[in-house]
PDB file of N, CA and C in Angstrom:
ATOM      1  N   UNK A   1     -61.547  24.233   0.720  1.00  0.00           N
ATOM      2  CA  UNK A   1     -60.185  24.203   0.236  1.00  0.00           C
ATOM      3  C   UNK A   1     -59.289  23.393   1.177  1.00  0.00           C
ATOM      4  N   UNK A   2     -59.675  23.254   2.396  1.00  0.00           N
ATOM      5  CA  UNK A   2     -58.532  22.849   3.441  1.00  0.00           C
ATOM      6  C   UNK A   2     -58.829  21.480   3.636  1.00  0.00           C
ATOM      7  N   UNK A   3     -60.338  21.046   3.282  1.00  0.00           N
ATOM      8  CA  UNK A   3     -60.495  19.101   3.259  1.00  0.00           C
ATOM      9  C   UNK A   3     -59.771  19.084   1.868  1.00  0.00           C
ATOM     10  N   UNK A   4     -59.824  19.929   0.912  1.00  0.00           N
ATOM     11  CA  UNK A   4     -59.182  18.854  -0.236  1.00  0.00           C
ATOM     12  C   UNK A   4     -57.837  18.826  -0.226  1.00  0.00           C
ATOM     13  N   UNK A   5     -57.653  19.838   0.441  1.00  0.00           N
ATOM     14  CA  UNK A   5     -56.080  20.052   0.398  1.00  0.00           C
ATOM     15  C   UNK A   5     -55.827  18.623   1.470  1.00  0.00           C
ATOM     16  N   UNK A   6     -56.692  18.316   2.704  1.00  0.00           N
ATOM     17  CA  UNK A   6     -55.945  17.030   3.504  1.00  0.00           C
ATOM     18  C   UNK A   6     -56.650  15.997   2.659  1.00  0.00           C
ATOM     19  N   UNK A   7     -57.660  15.539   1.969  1.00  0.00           N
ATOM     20  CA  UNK A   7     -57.644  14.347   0.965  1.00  0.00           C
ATOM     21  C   UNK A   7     -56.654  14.267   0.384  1.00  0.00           C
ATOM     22  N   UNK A   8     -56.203  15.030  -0.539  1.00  0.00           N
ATOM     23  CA  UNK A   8     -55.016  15.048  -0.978  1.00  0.00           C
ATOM     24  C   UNK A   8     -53.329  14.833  -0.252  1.00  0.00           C
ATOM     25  N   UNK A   9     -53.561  15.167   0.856  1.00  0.00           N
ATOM     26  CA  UNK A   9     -52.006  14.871   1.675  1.00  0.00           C
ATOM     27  C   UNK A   9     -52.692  13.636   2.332  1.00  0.00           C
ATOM     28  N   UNK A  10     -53.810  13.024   2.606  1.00  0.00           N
ATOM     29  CA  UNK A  10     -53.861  11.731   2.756  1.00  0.00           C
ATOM     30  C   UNK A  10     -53.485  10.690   1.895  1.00  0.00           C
ATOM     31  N   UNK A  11     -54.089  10.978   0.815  1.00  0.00           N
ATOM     32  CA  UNK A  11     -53.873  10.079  -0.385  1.00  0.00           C
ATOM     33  C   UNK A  11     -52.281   9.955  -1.016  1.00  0.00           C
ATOM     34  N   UNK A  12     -51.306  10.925  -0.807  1.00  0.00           N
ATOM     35  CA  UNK A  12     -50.486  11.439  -1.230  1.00  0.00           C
ATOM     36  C   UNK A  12     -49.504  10.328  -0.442  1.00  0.00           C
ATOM     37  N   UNK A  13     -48.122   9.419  -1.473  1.00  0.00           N
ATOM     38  CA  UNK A  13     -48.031   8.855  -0.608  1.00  0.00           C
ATOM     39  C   UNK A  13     -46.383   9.348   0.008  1.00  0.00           C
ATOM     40  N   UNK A  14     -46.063   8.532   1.109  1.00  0.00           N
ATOM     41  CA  UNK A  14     -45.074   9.036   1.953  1.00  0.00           C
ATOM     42  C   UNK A  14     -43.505   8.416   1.908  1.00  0.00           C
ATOM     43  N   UNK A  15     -42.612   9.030   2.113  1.00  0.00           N
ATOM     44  CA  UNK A  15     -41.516   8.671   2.354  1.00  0.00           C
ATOM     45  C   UNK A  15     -41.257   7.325   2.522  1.00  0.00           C
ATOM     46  N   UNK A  16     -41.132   6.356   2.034  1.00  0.00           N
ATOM     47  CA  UNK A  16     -41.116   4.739   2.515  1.00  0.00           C
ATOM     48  C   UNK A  16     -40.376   4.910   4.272  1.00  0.00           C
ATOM     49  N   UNK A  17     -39.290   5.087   4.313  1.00  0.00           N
ATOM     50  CA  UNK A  17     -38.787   5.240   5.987  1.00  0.00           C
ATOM     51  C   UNK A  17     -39.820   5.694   6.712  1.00  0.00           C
ATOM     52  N   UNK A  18     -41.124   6.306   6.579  1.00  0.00           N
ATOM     53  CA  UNK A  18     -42.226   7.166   7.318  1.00  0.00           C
ATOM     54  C   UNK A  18     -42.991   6.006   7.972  1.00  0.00           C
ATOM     55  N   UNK A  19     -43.244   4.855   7.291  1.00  0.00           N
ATOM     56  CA  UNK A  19     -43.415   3.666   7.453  1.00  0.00           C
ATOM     57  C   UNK A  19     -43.193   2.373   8.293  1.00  0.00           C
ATOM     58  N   UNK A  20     -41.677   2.740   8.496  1.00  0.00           N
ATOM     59  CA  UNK A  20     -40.789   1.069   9.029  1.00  0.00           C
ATOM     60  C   UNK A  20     -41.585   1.113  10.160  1.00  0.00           C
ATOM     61  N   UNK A  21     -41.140   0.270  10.689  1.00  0.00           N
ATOM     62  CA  UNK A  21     -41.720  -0.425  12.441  1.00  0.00           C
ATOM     63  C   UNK A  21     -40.944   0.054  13.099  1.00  0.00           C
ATOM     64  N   UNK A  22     -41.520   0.275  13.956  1.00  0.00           N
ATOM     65  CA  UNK A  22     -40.298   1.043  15.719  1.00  0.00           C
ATOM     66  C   UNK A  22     -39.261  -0.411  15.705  1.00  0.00           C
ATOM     67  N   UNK A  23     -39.633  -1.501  15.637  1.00  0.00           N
ATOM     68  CA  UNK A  23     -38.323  -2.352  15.446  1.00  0.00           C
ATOM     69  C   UNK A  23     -36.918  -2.146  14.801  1.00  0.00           C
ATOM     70  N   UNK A  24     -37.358  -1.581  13.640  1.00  0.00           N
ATOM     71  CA  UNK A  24     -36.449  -1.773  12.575  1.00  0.00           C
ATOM     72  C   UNK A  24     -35.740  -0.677  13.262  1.00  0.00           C
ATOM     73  N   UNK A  25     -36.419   0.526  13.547  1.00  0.00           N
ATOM     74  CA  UNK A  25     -35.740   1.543  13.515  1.00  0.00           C
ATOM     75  C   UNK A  25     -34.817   1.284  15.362  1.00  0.00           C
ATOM     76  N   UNK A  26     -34.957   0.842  16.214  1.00  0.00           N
ATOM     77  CA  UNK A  26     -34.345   0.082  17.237  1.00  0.00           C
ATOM     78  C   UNK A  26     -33.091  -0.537  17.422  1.00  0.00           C
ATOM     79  N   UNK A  27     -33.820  -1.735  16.196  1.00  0.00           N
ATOM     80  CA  UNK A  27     -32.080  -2.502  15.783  1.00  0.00           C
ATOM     81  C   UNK A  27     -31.263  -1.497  15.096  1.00  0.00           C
ATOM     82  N   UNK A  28     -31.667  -0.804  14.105  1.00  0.00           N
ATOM     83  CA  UNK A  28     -30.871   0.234  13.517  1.00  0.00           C
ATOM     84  C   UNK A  28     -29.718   1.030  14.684  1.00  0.00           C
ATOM     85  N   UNK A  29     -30.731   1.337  15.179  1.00  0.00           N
ATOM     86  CA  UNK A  29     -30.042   2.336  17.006  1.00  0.00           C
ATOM     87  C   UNK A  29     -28.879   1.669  17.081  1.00  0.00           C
ATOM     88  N   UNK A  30     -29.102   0.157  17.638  1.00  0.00           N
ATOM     89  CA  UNK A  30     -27.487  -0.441  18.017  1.00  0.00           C
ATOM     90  C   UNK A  30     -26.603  -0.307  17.114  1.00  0.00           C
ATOM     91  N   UNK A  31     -26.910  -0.200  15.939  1.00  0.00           N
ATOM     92  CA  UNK A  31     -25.225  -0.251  15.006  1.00  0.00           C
ATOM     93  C   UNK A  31     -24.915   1.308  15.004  1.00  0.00           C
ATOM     94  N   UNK A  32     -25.497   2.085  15.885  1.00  0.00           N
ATOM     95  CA  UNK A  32     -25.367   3.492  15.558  1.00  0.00           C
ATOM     96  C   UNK A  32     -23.695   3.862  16.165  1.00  0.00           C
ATOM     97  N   UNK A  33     -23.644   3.223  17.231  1.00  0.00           N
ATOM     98  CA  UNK A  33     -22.292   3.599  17.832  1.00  0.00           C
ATOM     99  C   UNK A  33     -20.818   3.665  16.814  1.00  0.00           C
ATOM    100  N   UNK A  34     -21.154   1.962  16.033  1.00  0.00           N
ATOM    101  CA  UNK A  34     -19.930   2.049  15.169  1.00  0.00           C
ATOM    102  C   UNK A  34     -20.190   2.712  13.717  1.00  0.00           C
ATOM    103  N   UNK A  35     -21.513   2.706  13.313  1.00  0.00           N
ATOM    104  CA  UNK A  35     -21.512   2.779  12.136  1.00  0.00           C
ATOM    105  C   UNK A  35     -22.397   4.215  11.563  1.00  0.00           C
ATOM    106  N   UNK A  36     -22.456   4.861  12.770  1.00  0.00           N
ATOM    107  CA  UNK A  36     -23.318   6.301  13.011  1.00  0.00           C
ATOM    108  C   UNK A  36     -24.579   6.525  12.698  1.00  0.00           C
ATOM    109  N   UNK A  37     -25.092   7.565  13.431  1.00  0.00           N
ATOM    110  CA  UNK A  37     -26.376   8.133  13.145  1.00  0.00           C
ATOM    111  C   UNK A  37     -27.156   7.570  11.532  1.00  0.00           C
ATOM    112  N   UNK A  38     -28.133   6.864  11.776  1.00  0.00           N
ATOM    113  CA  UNK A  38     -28.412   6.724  10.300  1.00  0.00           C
ATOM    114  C   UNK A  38     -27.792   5.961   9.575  1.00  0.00           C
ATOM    115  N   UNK A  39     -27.099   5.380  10.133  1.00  0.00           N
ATOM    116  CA  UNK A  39     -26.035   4.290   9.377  1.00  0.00           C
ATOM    117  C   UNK A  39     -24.751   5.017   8.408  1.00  0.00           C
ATOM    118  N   UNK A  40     -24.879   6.183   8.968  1.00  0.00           N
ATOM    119  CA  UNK A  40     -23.933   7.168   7.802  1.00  0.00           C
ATOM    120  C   UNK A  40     -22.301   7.429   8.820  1.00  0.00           C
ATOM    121  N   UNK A  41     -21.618   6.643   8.515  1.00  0.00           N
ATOM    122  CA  UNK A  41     -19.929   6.739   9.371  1.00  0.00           C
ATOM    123  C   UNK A  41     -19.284   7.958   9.256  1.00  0.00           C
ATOM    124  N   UNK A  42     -18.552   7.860  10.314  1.00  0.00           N
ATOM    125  CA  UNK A  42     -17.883   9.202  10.359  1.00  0.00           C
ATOM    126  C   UNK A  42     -16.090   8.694  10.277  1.00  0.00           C
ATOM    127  N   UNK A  43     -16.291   7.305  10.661  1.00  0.00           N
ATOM    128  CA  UNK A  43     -15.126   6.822  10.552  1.00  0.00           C
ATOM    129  C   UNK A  43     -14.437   6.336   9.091  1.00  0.00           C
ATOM    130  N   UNK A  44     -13.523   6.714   8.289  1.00  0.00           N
ATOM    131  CA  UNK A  44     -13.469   5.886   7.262  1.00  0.00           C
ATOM    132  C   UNK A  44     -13.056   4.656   7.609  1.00  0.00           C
ATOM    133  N   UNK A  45     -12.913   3.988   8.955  1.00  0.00           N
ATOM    134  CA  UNK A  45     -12.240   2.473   8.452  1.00  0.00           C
ATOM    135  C   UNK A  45     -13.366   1.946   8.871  1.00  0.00           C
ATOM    136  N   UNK A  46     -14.808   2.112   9.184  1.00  0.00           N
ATOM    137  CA  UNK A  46     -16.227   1.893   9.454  1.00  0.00           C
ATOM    138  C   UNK A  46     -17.167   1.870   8.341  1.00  0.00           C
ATOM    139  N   UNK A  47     -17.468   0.985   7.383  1.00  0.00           N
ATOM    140  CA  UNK A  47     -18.937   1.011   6.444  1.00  0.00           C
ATOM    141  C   UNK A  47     -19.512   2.161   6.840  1.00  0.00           C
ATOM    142  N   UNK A  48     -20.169   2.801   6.169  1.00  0.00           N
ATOM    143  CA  UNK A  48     -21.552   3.311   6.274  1.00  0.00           C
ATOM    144  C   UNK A  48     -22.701   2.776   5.668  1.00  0.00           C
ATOM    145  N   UNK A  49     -23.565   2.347   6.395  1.00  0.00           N
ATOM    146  CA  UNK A  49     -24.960   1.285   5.915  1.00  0.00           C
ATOM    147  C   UNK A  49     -25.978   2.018   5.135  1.00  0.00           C
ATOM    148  N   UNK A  50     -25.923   3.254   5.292  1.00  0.00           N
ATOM    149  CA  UNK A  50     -26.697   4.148   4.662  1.00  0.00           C
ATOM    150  C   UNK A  50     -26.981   4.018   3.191  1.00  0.00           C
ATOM    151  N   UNK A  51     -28.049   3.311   3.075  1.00  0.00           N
ATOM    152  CA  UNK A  51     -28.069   3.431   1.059  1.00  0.00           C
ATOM    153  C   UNK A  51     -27.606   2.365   0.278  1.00  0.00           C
ATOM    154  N   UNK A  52     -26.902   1.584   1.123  1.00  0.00           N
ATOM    155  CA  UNK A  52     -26.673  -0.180   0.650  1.00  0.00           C
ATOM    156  C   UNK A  52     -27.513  -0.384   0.032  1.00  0.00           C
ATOM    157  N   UNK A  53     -27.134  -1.451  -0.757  1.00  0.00           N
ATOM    158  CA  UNK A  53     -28.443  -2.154  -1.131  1.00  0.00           C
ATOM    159  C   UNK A  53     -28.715  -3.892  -0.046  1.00  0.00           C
ATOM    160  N   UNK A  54     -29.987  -3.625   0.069  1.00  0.00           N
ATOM    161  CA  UNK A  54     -30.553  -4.815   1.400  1.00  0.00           C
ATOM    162  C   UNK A  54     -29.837  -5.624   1.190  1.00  0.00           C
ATOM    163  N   UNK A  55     -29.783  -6.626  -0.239  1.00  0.00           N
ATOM    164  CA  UNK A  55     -29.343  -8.007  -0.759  1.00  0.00           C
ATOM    165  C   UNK A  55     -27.268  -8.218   0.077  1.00  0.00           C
ATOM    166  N   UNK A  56     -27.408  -6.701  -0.179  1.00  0.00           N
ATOM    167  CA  UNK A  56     -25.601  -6.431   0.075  1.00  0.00           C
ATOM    168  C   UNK A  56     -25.434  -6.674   1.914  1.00  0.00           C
ATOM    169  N   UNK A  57     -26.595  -5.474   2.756  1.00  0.00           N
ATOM    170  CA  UNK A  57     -26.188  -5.973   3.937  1.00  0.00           C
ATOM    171  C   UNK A  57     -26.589  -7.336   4.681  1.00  0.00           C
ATOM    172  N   UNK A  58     -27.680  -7.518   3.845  1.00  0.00           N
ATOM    173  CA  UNK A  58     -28.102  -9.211   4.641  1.00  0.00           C
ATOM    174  C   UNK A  58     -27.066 -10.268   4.337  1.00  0.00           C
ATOM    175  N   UNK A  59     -26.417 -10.440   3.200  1.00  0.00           N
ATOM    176  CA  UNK A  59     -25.464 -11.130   3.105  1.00  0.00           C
ATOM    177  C   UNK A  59     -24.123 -11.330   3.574  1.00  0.00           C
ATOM    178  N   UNK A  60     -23.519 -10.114   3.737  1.00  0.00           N
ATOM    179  CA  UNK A  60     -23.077  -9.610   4.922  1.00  0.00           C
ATOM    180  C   UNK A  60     -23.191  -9.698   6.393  1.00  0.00           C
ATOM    181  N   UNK A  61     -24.130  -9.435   6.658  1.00  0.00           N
ATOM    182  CA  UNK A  61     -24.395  -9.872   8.387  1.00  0.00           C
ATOM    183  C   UNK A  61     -24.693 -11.507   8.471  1.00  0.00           C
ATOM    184  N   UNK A  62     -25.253 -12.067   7.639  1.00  0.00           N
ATOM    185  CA  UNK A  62     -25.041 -13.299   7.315  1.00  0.00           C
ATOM    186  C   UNK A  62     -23.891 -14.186   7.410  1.00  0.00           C
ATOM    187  N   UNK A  63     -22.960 -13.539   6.989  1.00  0.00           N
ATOM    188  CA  UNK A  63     -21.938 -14.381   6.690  1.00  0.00           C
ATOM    189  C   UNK A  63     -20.722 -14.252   7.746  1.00  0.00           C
ATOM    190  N   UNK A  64     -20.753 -12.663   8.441  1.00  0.00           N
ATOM    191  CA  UNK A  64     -20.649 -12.624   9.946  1.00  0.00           C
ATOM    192  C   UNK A  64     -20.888 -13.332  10.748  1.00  0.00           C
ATOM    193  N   UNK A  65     -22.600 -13.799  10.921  1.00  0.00           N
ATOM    194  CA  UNK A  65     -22.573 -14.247  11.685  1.00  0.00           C
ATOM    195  C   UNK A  65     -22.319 -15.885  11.547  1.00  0.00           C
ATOM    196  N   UNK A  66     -21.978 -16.773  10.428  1.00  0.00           N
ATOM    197  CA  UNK A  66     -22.089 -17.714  10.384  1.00  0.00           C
ATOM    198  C   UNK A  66     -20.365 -18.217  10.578  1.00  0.00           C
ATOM    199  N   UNK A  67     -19.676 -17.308  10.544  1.00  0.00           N
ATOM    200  CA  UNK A  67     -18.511 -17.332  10.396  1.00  0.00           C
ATOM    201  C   UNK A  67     -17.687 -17.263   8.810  1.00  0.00           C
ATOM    202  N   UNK A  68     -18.019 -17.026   8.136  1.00  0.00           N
ATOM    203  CA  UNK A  68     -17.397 -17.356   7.008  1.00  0.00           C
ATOM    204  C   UNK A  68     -16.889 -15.897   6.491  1.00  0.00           C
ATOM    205  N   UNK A  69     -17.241 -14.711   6.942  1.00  0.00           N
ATOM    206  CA  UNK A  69     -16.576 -13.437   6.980  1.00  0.00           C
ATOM    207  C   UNK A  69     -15.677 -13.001   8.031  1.00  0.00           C
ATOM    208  N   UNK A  70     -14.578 -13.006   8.640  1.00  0.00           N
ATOM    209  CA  UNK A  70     -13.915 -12.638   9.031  1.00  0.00           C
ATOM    210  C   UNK A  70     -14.277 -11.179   9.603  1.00  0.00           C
ATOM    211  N   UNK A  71     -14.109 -10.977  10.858  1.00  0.00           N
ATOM    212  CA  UNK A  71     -14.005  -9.452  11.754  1.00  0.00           C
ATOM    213  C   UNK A  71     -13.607  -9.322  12.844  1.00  0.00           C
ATOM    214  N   UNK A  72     -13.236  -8.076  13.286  1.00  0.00           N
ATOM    215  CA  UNK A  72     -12.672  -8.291  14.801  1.00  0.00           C
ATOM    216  C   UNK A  72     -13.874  -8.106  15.551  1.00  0.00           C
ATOM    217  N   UNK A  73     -15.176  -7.600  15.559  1.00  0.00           N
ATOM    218  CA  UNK A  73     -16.323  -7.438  16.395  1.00  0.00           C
ATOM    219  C   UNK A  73     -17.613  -7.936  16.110  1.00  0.00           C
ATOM    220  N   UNK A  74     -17.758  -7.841  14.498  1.00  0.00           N
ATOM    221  CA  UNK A  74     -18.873  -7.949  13.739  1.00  0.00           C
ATOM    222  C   UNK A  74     -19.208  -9.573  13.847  1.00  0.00           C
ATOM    223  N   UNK A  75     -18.586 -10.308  13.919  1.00  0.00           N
ATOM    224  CA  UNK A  75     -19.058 -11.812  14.226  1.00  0.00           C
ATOM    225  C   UNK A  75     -19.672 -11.972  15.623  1.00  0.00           C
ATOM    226  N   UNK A  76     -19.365 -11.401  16.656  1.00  0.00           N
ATOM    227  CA  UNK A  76     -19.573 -11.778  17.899  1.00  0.00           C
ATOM    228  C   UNK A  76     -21.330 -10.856  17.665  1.00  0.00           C
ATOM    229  N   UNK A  77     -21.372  -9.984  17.082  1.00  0.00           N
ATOM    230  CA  UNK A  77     -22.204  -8.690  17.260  1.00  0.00           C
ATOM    231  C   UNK A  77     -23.429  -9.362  16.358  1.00  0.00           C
ATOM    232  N   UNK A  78     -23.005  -9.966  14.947  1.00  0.00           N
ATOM    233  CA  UNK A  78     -24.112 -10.545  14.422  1.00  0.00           C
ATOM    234  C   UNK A  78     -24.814 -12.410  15.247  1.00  0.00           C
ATOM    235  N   UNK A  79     -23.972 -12.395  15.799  1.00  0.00           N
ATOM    236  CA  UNK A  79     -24.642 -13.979  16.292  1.00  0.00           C
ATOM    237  C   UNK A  79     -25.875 -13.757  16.801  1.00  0.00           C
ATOM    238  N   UNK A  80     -26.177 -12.615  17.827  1.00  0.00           N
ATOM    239  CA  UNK A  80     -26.981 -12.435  18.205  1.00  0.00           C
ATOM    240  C   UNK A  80     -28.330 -11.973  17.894  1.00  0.00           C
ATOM    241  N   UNK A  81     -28.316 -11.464  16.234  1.00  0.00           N
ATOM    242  CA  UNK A  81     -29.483 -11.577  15.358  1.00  0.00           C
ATOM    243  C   UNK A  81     -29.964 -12.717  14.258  1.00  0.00           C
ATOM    244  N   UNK A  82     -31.456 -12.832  14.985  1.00  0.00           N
ATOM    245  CA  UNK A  82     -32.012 -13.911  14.028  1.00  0.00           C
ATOM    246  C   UNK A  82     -31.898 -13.115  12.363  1.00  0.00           C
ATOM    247  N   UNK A  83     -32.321 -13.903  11.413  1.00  0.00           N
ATOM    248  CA  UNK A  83     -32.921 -13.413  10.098  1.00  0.00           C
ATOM    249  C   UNK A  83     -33.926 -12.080   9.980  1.00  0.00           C
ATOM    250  N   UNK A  84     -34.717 -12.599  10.564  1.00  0.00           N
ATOM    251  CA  UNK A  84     -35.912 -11.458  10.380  1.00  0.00           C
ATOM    252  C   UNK A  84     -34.999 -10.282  10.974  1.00  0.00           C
ATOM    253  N   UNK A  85     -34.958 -10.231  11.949  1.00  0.00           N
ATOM    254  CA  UNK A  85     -33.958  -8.803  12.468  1.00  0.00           C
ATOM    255  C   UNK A  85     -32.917  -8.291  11.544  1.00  0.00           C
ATOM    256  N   UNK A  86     -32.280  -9.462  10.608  1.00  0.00           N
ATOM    257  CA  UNK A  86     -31.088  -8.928   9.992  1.00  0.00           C
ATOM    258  C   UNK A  86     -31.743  -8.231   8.657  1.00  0.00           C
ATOM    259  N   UNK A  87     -32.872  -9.224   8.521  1.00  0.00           N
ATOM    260  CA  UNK A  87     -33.727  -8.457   7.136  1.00  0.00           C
ATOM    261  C   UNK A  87     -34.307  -6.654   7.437  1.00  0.00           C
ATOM    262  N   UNK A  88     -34.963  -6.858   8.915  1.00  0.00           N
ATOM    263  CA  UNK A  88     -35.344  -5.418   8.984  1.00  0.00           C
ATOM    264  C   UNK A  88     -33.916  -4.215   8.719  1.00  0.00           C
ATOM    265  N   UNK A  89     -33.239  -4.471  10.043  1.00  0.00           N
ATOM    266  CA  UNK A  89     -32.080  -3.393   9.425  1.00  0.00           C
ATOM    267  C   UNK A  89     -31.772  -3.161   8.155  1.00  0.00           C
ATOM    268  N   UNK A  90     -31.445  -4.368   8.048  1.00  0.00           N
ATOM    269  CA  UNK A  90     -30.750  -4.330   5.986  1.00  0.00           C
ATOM    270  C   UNK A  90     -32.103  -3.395   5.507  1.00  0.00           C
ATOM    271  N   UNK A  91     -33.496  -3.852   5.471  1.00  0.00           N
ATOM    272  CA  UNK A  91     -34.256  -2.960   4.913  1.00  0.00           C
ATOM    273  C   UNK A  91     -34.122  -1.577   5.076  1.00  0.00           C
ATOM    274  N   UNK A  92     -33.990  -1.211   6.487  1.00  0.00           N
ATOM    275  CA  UNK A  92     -33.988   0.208   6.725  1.00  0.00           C
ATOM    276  C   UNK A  92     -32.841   0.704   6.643  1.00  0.00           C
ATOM    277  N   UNK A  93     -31.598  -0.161   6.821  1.00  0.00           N
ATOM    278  CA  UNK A  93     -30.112   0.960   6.060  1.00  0.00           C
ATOM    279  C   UNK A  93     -30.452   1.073   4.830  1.00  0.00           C
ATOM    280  N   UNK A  94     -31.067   0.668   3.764  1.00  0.00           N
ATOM    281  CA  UNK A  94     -30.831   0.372   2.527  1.00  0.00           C
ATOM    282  C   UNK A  94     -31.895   1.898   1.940  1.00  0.00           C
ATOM    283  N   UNK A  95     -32.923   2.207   3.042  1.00  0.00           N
ATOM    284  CA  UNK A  95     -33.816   3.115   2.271  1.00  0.00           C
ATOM    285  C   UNK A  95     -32.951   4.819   3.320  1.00  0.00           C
ATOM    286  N   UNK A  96     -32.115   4.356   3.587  1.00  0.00           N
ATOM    287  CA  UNK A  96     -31.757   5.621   4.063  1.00  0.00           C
ATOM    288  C   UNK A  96     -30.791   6.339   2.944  1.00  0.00           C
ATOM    289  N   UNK A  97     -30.929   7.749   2.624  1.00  0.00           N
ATOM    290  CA  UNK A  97     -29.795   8.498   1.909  1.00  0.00           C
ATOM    291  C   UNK A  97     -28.306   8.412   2.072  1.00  0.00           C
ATOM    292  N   UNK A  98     -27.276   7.862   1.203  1.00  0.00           N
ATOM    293  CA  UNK A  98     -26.178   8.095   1.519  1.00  0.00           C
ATOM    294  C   UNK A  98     -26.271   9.497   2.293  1.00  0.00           C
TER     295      UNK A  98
END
């Protein structure tokens, strides 16, 4: 009873976030200060990233960093991520629960 029961929680599949790369979840860390735990704000004049959809924050940090969005921090803060980095976060705010 107790192998089929773990075939079964093997096979069984998992939480997509159960998944990400210690990366993703890293870069995530740094936006934690402004944009909280989990990407979920406590501030209302702060986004919460939590549950976005990816297409929404990559374009966004994108456009931060290229200049063409306007911010008082968020431009200086995105220069410093390539693509791939901006894709992981965006992935992993996007699968988190509002």
């Amino acid at each position: 009873m107790i192998r089929t029961f773990m075939a079964v929680l093997a096979c069984t599949a998992l939480p997509s976030f159960a998944q990400e790369s210690p990366a993703a979840r890293t870069l995530a860390a740094t936006c934690a200060a402004c944009h909280g735990p989990e990407g979920r704000s406590v501030a209302k004049e702060v986004v919460s990233l939590a549950g976005l959809p990816r297409e929404q924050i990559t374009s966004q940090m994108r456009a931060f960093r290229d200049g063409s969005r306007p911010a008082t921090i968020m431009q200086q803060i995105a220069k410093g991520y390539s693509d791939q980095q901006i894709d992981l976060a965006a992935d992993y705010f996007s699968r988190r629960p509002r």
